[in-house]
C-alpha atoms as a PDB file:
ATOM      1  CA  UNK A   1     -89.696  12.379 -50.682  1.00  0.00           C
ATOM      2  CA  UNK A   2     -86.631  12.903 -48.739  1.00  0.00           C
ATOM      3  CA  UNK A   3     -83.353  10.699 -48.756  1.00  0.00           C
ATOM      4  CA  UNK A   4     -84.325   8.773 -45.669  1.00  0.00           C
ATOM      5  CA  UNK A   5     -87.824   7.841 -47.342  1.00  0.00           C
ATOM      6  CA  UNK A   6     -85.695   6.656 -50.514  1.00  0.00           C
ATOM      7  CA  UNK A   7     -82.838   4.207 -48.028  1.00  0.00           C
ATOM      8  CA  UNK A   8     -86.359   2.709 -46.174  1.00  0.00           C
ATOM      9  CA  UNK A   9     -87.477   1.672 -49.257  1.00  0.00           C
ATOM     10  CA  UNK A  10     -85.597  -1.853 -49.510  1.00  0.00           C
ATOM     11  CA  UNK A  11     -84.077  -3.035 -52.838  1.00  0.00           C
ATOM     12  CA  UNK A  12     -87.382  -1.944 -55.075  1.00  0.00           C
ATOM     13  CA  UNK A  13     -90.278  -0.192 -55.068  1.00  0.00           C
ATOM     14  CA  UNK A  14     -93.339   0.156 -57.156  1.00  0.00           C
ATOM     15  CA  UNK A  15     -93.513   3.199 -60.026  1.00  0.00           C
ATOM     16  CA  UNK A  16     -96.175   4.883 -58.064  1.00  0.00           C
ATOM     17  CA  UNK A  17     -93.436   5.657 -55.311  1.00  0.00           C
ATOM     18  CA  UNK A  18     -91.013   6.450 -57.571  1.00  0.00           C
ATOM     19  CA  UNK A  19     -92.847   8.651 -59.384  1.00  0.00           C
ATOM     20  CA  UNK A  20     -93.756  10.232 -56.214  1.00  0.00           C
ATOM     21  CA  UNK A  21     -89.503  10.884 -55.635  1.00  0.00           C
ATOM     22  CA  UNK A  22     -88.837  12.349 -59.232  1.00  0.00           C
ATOM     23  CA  UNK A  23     -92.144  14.711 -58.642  1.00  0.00           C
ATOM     24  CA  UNK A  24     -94.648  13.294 -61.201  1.00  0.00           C
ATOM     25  CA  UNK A  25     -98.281  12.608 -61.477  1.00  0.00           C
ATOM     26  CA  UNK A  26     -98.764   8.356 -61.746  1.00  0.00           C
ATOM     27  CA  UNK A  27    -100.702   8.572 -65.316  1.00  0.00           C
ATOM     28  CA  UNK A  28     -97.656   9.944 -66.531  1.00  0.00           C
ATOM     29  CA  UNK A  29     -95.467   7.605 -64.627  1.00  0.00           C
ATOM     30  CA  UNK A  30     -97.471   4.852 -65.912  1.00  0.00           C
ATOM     31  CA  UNK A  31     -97.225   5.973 -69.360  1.00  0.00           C
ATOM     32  CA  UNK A  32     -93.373   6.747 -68.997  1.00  0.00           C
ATOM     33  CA  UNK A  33     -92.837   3.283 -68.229  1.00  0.00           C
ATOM     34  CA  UNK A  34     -95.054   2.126 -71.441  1.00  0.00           C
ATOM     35  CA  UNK A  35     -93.104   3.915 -73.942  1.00  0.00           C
ATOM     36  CA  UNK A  36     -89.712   3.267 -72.170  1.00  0.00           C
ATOM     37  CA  UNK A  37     -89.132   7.229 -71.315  1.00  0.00           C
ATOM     38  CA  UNK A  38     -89.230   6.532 -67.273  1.00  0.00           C
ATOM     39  CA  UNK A  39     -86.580   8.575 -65.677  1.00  0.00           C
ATOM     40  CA  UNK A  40     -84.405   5.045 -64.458  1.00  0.00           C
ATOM     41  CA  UNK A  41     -85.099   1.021 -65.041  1.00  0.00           C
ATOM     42  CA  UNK A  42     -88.600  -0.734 -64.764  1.00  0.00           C
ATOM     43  CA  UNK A  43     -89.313  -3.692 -64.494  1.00  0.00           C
ATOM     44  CA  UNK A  44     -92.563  -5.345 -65.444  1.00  0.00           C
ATOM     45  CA  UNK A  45     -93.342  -8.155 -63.434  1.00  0.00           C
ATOM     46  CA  UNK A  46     -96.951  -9.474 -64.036  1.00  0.00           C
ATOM     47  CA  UNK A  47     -99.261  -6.546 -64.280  1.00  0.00           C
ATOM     48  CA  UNK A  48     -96.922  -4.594 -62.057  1.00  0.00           C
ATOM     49  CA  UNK A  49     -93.654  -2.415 -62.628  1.00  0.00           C
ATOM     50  CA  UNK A  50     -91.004  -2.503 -60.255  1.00  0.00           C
ATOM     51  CA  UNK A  51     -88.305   0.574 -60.113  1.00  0.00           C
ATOM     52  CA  UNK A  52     -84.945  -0.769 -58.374  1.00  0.00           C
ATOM     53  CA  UNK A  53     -84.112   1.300 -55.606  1.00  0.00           C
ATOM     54  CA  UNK A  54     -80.187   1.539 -56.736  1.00  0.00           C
ATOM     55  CA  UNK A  55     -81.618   3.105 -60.008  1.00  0.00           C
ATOM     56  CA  UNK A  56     -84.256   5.472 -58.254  1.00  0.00           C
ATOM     57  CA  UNK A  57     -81.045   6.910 -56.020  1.00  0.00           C
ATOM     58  CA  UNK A  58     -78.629   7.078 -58.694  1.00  0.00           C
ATOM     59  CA  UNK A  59     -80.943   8.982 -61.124  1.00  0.00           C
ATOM     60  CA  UNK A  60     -81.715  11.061 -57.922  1.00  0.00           C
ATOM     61  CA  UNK A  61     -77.824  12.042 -57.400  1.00  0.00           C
ATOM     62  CA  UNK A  62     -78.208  10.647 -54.373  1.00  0.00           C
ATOM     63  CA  UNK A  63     -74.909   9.187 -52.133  1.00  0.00           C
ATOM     64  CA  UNK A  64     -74.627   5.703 -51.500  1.00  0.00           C
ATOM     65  CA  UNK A  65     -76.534   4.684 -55.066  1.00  0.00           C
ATOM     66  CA  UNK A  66     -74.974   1.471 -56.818  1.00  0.00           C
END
């Protein structure tokens, strides 16, 4: 993903796009986030886990993170 990709993404985004920024597969994404190794924040909400976007672009070095 490039930078522009990351500010479109609005205040969250699922792990499967995150993943997808940080250059790893979804199984492992999925079992990052299950043992609490997942490169920023998740959130589980329901079945789902939500990355912040402020978390993805400050793990990502990326200007403008919060």
């Amino acid at each position: 993903m490039i930078p522009e990709q990351i500010d479109a993404l609005g205040v969250s985004t699922d792990i499967v796009t995150a993943a997808a920024a940080f250059g790893i597969g979804t199984s492992t994404a999925y079992a990052a986030a299950q043992n609490g190794t997942f490169p920023t924040r998740v959130i589980k909400v329901g079945s789902r886990y939500v990355v912040p976007t402020a978390d993805l672009k400050a793990a990502l070095g990326l200007s403008g993170a919060a």
